[in-house]
Protein backbone atom coordinates (compact mmCIF):
# COMPACT_ATOMS: atom_id res chain seq x y z
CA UNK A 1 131.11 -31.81 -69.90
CA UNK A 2 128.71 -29.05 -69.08
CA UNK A 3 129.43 -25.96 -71.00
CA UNK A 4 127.83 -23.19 -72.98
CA UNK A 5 129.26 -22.51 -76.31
CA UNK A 6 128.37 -18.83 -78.22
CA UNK A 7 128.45 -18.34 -81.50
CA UNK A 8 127.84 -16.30 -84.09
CA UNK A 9 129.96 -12.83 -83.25
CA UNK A 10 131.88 -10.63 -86.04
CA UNK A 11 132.81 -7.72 -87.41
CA UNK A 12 129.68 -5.64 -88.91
CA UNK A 13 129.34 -2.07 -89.90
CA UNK A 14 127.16 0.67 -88.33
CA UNK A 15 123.68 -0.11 -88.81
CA UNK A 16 124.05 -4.13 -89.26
CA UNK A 17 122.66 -6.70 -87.58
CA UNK A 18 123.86 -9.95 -85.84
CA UNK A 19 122.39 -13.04 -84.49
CA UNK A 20 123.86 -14.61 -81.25
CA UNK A 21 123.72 -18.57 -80.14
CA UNK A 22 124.54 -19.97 -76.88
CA UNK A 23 123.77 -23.27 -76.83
CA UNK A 24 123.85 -25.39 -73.05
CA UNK A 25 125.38 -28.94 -73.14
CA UNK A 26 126.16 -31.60 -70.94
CA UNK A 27 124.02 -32.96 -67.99
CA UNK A 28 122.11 -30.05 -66.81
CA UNK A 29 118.57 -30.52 -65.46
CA UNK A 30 116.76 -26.94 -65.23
CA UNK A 31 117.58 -23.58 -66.68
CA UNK A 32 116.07 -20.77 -64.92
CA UNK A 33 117.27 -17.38 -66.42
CA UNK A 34 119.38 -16.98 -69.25
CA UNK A 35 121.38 -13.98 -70.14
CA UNK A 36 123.81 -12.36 -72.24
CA UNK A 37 126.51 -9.74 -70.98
CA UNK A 38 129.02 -7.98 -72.13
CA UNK A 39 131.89 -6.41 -71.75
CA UNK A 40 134.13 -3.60 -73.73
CA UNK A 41 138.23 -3.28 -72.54
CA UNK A 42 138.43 -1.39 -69.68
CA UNK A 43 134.85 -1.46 -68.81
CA UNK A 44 133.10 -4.05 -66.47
CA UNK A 45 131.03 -6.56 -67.58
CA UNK A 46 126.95 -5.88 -68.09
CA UNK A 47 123.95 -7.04 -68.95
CA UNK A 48 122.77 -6.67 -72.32
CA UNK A 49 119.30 -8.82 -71.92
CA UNK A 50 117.93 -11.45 -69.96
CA UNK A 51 115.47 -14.00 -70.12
CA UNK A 52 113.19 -16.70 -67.69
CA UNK A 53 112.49 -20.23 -68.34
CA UNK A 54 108.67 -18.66 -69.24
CA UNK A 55 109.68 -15.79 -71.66
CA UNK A 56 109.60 -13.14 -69.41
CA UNK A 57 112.64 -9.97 -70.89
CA UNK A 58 114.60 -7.71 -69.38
CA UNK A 59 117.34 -5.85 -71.28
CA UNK A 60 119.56 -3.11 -70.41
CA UNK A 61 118.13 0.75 -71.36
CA UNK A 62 121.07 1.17 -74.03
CA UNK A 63 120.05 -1.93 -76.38
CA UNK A 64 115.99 -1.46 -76.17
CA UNK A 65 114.27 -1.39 -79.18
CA UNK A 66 117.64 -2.72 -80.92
CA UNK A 67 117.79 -6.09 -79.44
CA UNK A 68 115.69 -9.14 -78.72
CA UNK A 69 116.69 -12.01 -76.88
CA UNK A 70 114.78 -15.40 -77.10
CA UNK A 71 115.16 -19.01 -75.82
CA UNK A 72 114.37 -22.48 -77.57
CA UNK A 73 113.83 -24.62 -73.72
CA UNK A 74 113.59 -27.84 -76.46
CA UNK A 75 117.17 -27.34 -77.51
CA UNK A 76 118.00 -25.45 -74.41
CA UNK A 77 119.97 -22.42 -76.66
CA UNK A 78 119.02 -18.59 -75.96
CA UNK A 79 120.00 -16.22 -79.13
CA UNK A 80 120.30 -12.80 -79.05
CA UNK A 81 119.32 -10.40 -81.96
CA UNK A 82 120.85 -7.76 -82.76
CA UNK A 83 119.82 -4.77 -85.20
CA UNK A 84 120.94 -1.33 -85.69
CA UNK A 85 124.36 -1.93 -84.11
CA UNK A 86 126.28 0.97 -82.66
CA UNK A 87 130.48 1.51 -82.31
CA UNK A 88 129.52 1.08 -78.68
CA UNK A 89 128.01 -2.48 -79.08
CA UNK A 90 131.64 -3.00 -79.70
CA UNK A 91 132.55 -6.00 -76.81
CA UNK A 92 132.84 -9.85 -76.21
CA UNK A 93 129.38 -11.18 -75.23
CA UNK A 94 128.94 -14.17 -72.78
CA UNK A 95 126.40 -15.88 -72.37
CA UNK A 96 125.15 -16.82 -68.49
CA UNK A 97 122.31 -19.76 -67.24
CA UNK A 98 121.06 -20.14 -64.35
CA UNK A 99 121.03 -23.01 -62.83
CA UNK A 100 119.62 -22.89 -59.73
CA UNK A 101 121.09 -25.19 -56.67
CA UNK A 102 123.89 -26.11 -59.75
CA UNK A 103 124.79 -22.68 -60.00
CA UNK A 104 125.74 -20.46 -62.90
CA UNK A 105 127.12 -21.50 -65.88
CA UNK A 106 129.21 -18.86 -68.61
CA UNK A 107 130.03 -19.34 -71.97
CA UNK A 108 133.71 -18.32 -73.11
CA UNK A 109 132.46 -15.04 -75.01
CA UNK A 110 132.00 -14.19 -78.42
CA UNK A 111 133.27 -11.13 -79.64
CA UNK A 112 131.60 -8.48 -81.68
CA UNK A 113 133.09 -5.71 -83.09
CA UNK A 114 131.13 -2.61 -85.10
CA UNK A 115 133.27 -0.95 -87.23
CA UNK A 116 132.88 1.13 -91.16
């Protein structure tokens, strides 16, 4: 079965940091981009950072400087670091991969939640 599977969401206080996995399984040939989005209730989904097969970041203007996203192509898993984490980082984060002709593939979200 081809999936992606996040991991490694919470609850963390104002300030903390978190590390995010999405690791890509089944028969898949090529990744091209990799992403993570997110989205808070009520509020449409959005990118939070994205990633190519070479390195090459993007993120969104609201998480520079706070977050870094980086891929392993060996074990084919992206991770997202997170640092200084606001109230507003508050959302379920899913992971997206490109596939090219295959498509897009999503994860089933991970949800993180800043709170004191």
């Amino acid at each position: 079965q081809v999936q992606l599977v996040e991991s490694g969401g919470g609850l963390v206080q104002p300030g903390g940091s978190l590390r995010l996995s999405c690791a890509a399984s089944g028969r898949i040939f090529s990744i091209n981009d990799m992403g993570w989005y997110r989205q808070a209730p009520g509020k449409q989904r959005e990118l939070v950072a994205l990633i190519s097969s070479s390195g090459t970041t993007r993120y969104a203007d609201s998480v520079k400087g706070r977050v870094t996203i980086s891929r392993d192509n060996a074990k084919r898993t992206a991770y997202l670091q997170m640092n200084s984490l606001k109230p507003e980082d508050t959302a379920v984060y899913y992971c997206n991969a490109d596939r090219g002709l295959m498509g897009f593939l999503w994860g089933q979200g991970t949800q993180v939640t800043v709170s004191s």
